[in-house]
Protein backbone atom coordinates (compact mmCIF):
# COMPACT_ATOMS: atom_id res chain seq x y z
CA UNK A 1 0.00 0.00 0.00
CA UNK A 2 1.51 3.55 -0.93
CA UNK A 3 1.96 6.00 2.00
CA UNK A 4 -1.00 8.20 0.35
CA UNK A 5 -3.32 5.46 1.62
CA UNK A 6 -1.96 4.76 5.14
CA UNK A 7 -2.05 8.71 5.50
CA UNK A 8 -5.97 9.08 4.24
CA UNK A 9 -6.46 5.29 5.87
CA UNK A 10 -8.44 4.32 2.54
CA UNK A 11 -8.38 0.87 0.88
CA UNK A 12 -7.99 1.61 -2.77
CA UNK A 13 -9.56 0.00 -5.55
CA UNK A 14 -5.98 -0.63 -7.67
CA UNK A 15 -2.86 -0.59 -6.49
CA UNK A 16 0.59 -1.16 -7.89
CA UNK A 17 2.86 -3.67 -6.38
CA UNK A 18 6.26 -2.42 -6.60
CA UNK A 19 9.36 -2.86 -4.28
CA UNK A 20 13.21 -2.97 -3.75
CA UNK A 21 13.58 -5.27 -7.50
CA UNK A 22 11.52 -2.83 -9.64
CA UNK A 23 13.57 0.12 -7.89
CA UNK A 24 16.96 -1.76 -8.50
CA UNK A 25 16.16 -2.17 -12.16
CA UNK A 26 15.53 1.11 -13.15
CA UNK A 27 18.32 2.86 -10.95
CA UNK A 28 20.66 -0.14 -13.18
CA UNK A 29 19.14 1.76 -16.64
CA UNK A 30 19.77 4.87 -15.18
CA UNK A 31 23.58 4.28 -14.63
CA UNK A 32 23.41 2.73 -18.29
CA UNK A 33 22.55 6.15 -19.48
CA UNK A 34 20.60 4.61 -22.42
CA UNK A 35 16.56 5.03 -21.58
CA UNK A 36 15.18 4.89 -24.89
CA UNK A 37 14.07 1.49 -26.58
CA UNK A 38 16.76 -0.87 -26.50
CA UNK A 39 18.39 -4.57 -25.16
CA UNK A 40 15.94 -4.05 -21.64
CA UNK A 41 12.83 -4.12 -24.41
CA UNK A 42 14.09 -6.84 -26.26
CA UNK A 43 14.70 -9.31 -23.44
CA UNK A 44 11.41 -8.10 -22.04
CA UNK A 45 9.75 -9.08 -25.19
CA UNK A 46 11.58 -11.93 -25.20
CA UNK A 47 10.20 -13.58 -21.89
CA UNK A 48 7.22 -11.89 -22.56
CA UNK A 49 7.16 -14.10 -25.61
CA UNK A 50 8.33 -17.07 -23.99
CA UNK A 51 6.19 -17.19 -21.05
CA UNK A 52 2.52 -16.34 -23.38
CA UNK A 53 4.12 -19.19 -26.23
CA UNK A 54 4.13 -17.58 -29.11
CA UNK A 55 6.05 -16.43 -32.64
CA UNK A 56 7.48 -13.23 -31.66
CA UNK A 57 6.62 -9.90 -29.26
CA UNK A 58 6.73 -6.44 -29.87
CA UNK A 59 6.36 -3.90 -27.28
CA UNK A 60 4.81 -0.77 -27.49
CA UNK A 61 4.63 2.27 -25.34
CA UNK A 62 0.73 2.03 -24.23
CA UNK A 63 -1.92 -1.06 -24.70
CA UNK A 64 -3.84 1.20 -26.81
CA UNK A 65 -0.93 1.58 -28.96
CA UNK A 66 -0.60 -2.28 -28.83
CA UNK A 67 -4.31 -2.82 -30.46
CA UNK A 68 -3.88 -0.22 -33.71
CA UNK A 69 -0.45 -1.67 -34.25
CA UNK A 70 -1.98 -4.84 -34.04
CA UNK A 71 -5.14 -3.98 -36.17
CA UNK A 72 -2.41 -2.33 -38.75
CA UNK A 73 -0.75 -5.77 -39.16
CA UNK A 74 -3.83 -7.07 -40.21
CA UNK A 75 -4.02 -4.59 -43.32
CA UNK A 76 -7.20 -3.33 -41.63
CA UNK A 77 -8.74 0.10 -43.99
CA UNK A 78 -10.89 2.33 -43.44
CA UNK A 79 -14.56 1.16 -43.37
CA UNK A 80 -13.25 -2.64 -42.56
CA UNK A 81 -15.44 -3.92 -40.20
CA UNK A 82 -14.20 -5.13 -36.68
CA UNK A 83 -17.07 -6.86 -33.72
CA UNK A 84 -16.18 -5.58 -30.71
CA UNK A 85 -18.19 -6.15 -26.86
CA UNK A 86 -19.64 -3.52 -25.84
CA UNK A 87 -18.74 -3.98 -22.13
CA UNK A 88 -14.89 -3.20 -22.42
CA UNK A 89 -12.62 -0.42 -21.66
CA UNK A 90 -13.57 2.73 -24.63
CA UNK A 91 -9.59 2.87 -25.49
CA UNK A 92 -10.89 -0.34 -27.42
CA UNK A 93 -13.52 1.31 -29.24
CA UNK A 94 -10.74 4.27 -29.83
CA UNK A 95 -7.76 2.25 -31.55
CA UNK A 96 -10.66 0.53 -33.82
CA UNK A 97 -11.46 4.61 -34.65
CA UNK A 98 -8.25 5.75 -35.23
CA UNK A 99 -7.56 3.38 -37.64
CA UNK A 100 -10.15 4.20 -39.49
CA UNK A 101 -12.64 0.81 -39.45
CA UNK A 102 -16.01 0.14 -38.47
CA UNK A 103 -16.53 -0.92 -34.99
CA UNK A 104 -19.22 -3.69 -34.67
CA UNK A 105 -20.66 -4.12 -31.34
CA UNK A 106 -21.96 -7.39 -29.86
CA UNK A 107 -23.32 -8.21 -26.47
CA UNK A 108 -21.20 -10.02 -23.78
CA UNK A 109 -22.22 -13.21 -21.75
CA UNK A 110 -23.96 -12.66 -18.33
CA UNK A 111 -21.89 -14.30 -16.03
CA UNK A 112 -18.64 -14.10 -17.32
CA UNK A 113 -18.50 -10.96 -18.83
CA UNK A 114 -16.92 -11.78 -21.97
CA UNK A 115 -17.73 -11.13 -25.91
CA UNK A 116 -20.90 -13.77 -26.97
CA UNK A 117 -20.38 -16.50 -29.07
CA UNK A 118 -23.50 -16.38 -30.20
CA UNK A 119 -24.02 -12.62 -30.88
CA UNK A 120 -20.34 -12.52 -32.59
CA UNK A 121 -21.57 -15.26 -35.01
CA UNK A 122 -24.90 -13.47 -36.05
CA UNK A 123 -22.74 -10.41 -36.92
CA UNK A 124 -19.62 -12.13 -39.22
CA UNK A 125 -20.18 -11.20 -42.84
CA UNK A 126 -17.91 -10.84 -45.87
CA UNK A 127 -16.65 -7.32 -44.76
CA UNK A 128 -15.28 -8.52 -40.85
CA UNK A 129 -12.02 -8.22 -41.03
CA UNK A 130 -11.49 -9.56 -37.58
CA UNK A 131 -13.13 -10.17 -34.09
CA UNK A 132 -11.64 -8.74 -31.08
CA UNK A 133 -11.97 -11.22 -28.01
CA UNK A 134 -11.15 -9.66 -24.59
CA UNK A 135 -10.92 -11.62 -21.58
CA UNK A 136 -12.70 -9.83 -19.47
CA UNK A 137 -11.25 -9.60 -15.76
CA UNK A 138 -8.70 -12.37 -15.90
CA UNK A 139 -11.53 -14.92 -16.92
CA UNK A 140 -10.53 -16.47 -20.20
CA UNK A 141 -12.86 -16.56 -23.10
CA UNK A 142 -13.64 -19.20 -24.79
CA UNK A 143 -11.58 -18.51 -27.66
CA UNK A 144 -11.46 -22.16 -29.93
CA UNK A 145 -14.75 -21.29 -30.63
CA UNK A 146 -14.08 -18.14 -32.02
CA UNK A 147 -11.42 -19.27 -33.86
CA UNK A 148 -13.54 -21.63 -35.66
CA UNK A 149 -15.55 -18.68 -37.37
CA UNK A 150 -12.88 -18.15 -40.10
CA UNK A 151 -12.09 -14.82 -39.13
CA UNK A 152 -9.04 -13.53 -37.54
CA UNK A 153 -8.81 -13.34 -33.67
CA UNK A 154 -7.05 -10.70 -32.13
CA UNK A 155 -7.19 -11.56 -28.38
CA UNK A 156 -7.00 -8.22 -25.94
CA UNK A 157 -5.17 -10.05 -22.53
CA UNK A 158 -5.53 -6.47 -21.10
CA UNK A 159 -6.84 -8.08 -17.87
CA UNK A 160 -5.66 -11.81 -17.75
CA UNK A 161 -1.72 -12.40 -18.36
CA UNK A 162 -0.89 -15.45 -16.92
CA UNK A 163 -5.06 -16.76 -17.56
CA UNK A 164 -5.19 -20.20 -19.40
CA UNK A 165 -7.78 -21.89 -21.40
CA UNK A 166 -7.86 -25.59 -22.21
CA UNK A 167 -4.11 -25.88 -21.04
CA UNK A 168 -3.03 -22.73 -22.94
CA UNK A 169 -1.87 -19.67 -22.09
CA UNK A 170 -4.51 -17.06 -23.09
CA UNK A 171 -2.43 -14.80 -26.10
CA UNK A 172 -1.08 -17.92 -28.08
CA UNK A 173 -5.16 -19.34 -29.23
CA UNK A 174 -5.59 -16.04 -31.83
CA UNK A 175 -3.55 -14.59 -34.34
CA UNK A 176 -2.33 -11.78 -32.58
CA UNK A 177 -2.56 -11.02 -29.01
CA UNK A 178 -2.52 -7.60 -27.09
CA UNK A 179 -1.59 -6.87 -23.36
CA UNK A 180 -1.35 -3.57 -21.12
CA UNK A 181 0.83 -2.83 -18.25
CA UNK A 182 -0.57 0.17 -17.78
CA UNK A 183 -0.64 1.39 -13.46
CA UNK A 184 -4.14 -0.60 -12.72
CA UNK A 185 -2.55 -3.41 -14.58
CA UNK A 186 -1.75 -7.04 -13.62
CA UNK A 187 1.72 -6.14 -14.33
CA UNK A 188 2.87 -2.56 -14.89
CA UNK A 189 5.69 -0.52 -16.59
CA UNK A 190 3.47 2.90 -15.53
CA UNK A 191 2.39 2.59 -19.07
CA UNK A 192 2.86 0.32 -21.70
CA UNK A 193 1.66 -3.00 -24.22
CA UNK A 194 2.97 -5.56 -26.06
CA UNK A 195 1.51 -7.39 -29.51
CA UNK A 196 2.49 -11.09 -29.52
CA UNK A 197 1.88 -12.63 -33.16
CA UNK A 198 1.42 -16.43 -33.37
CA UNK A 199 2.93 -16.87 -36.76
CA UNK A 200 6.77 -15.83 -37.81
CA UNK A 201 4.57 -13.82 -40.75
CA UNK A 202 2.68 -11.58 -39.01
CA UNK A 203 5.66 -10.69 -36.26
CA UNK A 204 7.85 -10.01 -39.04
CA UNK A 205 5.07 -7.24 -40.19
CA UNK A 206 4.58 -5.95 -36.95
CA UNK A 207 8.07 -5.46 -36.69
CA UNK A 208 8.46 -3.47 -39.76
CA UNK A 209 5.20 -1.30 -38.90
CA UNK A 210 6.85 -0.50 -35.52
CA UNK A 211 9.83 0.61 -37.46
CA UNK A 212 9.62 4.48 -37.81
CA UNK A 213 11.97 4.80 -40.94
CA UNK A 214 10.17 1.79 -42.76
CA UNK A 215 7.68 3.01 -46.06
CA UNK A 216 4.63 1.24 -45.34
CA UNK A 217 2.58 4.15 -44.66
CA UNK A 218 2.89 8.12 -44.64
CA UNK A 219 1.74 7.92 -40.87
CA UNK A 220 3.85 6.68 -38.39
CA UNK A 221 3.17 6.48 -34.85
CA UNK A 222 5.67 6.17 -31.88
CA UNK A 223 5.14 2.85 -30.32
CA UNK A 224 8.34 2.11 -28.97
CA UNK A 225 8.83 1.64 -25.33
CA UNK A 226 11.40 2.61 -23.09
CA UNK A 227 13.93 0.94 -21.56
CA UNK A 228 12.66 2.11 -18.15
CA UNK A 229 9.25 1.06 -18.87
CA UNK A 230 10.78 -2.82 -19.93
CA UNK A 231 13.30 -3.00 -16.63
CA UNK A 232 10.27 -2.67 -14.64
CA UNK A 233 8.33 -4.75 -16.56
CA UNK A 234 10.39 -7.72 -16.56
CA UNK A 235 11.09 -7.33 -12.33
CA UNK A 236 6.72 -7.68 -12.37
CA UNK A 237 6.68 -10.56 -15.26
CA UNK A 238 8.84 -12.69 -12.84
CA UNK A 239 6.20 -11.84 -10.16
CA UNK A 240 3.76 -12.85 -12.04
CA UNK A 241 3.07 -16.17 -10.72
CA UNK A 242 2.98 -14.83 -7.01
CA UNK A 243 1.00 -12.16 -7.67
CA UNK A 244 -1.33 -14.62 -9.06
CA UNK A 245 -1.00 -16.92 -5.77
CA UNK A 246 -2.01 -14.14 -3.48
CA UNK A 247 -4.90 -12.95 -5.34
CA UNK A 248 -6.21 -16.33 -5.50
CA UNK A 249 -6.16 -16.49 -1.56
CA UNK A 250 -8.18 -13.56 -1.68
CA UNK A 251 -10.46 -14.98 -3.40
CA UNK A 252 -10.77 -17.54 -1.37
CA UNK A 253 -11.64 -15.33 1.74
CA UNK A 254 -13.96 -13.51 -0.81
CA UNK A 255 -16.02 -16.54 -1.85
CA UNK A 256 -16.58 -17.90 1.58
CA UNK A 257 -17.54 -14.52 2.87
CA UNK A 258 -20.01 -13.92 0.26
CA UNK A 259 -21.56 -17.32 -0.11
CA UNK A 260 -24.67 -16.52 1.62
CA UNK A 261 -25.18 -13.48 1.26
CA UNK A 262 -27.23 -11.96 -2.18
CA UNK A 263 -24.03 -11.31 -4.61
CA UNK A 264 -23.88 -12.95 -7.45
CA UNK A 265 -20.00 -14.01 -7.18
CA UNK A 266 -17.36 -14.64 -9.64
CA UNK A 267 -17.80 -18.02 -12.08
CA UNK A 268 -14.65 -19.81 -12.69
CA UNK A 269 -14.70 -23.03 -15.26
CA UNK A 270 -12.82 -26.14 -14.52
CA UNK A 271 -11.12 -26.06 -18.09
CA UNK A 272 -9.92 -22.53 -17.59
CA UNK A 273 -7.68 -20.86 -14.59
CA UNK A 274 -9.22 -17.30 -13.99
CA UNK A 275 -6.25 -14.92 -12.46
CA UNK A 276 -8.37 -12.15 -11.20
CA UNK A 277 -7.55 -8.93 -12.54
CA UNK A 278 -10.69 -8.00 -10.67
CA UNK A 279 -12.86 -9.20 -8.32
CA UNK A 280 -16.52 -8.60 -10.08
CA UNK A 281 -20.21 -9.33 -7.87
CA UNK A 282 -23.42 -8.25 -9.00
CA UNK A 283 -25.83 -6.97 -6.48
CA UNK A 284 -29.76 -6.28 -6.75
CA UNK A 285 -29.29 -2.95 -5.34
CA UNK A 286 -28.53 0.66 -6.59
CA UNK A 287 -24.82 -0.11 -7.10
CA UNK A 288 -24.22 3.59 -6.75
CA UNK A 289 -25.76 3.85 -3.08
CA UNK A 290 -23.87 0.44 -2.09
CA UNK A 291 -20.23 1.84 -3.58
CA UNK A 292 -21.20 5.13 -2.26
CA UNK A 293 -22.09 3.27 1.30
CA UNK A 294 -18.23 1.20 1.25
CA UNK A 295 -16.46 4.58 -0.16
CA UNK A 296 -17.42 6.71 3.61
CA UNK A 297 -15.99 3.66 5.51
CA UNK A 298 -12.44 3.69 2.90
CA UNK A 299 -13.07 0.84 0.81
CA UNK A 300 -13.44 1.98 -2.93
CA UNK A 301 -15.79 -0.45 -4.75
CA UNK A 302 -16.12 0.69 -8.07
CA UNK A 303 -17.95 0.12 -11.92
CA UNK A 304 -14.50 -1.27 -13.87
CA UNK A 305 -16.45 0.11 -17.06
CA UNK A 306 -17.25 3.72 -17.17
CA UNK A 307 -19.39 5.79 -17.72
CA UNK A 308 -20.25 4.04 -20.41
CA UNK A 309 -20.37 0.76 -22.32
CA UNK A 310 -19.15 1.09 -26.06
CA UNK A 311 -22.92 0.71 -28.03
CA UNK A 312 -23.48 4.02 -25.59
CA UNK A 313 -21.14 6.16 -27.15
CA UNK A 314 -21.86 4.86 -30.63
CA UNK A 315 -25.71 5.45 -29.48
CA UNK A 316 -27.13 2.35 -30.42
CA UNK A 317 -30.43 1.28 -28.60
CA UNK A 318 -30.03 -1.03 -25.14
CA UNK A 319 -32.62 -3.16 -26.66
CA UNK A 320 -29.95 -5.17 -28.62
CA UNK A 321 -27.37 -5.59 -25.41
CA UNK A 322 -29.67 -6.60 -22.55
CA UNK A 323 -26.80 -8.07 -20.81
CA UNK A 324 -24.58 -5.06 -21.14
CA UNK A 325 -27.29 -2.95 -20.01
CA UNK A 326 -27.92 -5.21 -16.80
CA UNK A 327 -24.44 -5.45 -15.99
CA UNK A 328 -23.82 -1.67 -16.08
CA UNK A 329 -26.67 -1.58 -13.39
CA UNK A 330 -25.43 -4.52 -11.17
CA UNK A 331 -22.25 -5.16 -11.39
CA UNK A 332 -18.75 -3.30 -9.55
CA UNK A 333 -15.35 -4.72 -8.53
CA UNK A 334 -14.23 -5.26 -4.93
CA UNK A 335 -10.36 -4.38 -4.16
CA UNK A 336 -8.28 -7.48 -5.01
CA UNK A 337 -4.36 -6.83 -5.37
CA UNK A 338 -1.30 -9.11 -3.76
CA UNK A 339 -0.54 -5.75 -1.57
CA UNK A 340 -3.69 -6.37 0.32
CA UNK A 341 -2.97 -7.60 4.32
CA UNK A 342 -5.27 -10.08 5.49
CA UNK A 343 -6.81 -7.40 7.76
CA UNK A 344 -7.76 -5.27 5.03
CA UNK A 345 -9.43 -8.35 3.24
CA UNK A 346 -11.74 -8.29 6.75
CA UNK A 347 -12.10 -4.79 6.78
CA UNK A 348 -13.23 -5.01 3.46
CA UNK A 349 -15.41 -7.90 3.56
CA UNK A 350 -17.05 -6.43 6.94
CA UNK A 351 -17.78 -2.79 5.30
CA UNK A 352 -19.69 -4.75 2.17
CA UNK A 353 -21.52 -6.86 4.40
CA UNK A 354 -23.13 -3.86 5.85
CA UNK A 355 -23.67 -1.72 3.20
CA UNK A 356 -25.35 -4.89 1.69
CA UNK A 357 -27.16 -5.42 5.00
CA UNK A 358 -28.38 -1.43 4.96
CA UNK A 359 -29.26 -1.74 1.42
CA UNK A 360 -31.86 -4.79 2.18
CA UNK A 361 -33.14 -2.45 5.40
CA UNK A 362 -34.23 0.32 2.81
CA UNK A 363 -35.60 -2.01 0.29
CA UNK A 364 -37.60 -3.42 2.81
């Protein structure tokens, strides 16, 4: 926990896990006097690369970055069309924007959160260019299915590094993969993404995209990273697993605190291992009166997705993503990081209980 939060005695939603490794790292680039992209960022791509299982990794300096250069790869033009949920993060909806496509929004399952199958499939026509799968809160997708639509996959591992499906890492099932490390991250580098390509083909293109002096196209973005930004991020990719370990004992505490009471708790399937980027309940109460309730005793609880899913900003009508609409009305995230003390799980768990408990008083 920073010292801002012992000082104001609040239990943040997110927060970073850094210590005496991640400090040692980036004084080491310092005394290197070389910060810009260089041998940190290709060894972090590298066991970046290694540790997902695929082709070939190319880091970029933010996850949003990470999608367009990804989408670019793909020879995506303007007016291609692209499905996209509509409950994700809007820097999504803006890479699809920026490069000029058509963003096609679906609905998302209702317990999981992810992209649906079943929508996705409706929606595939001659002009999709490709699907965008995001595993939504560290719960993996199920992506073979996907995959079996002919189209190509680009999977957005924003949320679940280290997630598996079917024995697989999630990032190596599509054809590209995209991750952030941005500071409410799994891992973080303060801000930063990687593209991992799962054939030698496509991370040969996305290597020539990233290059800045290469002719592909009149406009070039900056996507490199820095060295700074890798140091860090390799320190937190070899913490990976534990971070994983102690969120998972959170959960734990979580689930058998909440098992009787009227939250609708996390699912997890048995051929998938969910790393819990977030810990997401859905309540039959005004969600803003219960976070407001857990926010006056320090515990932020808050809507991961805000202030708006993606078919809002595109205005299309809630009538054709009934399960985006009810989530946005039910659903927020409980604190869950590996910083957390076992006392502040209690606290935690004790301030939602009663807001919970005062909510059913009123509704009564």
């Amino acid at each position: 926990m920073s010292n801002n939060q012992h000082q104001r005695n609040v239990i943040e939603h997110s927060c970073s896990t850094i210590g005496k490794e991640e400090r040692d790292a980036v004084i080491k680039v310092l005394k290197t006097n070389y910060l810009a992209e260089g041998q940190d960022v290709r060894r972090f791509e590298k066991e970046m690369c290694e540790y997902i299982g695929g082709k070939g990794a190319v880091a970029t300096s933010t996850g949003t970055l990470a999608l367009h250069l990804a989408l670019a790869c793909l020879g995506i033009e303007k007016n291609d069309e692209i499905i996209v949920p509509s409950y994700v993060c809007r820097s999504v909806l803006n890479a699809v924007l920026s490069i000029g496509a058509r963003p096609v929004v679906v609905d998302v399952n209702i317990d999981d959160y992810n992209i649906s199958f079943s929508c996705v499939r409706k929606k595939v026509s001659k002009k999709t260019k490709a699907i965008i799968v995001a595993h939504m809160f560290g719960c993996p997708a199920e992506i073979d299915q996907f995959r079996d639509l002919g189209v190509p996959i680009i999977e957005d591992c924003a949320h679940a590094i280290g997630a598996e499906y079917k024995g697989k890492k999630v990032g190596s099932w599509g054809d590209l993969a995209i991750f952030s490390f941005e500071g409410t991250k799994y891992i973080i580098t303060g801000e930063g993404g990687m593209v991992i390509a799962n054939s030698r083909r496509l991370f040969n293109k996305l290597k020539k995209l990233k290059e800045p002096n290469s002719r592909d196209s009149i406009v070039k973005y900056t996507y490199r990273m820095t060295n700074l930004q890798a140091a860090i991020g390799r320190v937190q990719l070899a913490r990976l697993e534990n971070f994983i370990s102690k969120r998972k004992k959170i959960v734990k505490m979580y689930n058998k605190a909440f098992s009787k009471t009227q939250m609708q708790l996390p699912v997890e399937y048995q051929y998938a291992k969910h790393v819990f980027h977030r810990y997401m309940v859905k309540i039959n109460y005004n969600i803003r009166k219960y976070m407001n309730l857990c926010c006056r005793q320090g515990v932020n609880v808050k809507q991961p997705v805000k202030p708006y899913s993606l078919h809002k900003y595109l205005e299309l009508s809630d009538y054709d993503f009934p399960n985006t609409r009810h989530i946005m009305k039910s659903a927020v995230s409980l604190p869950i990081y590996p910083s957390l003390t076992k006392k502040q799980v209690q606290y935690i768990i004790k301030v939602s209980k009663k807001a919970l408990l005062k909510l059913e008083c009123e509704k009564r």
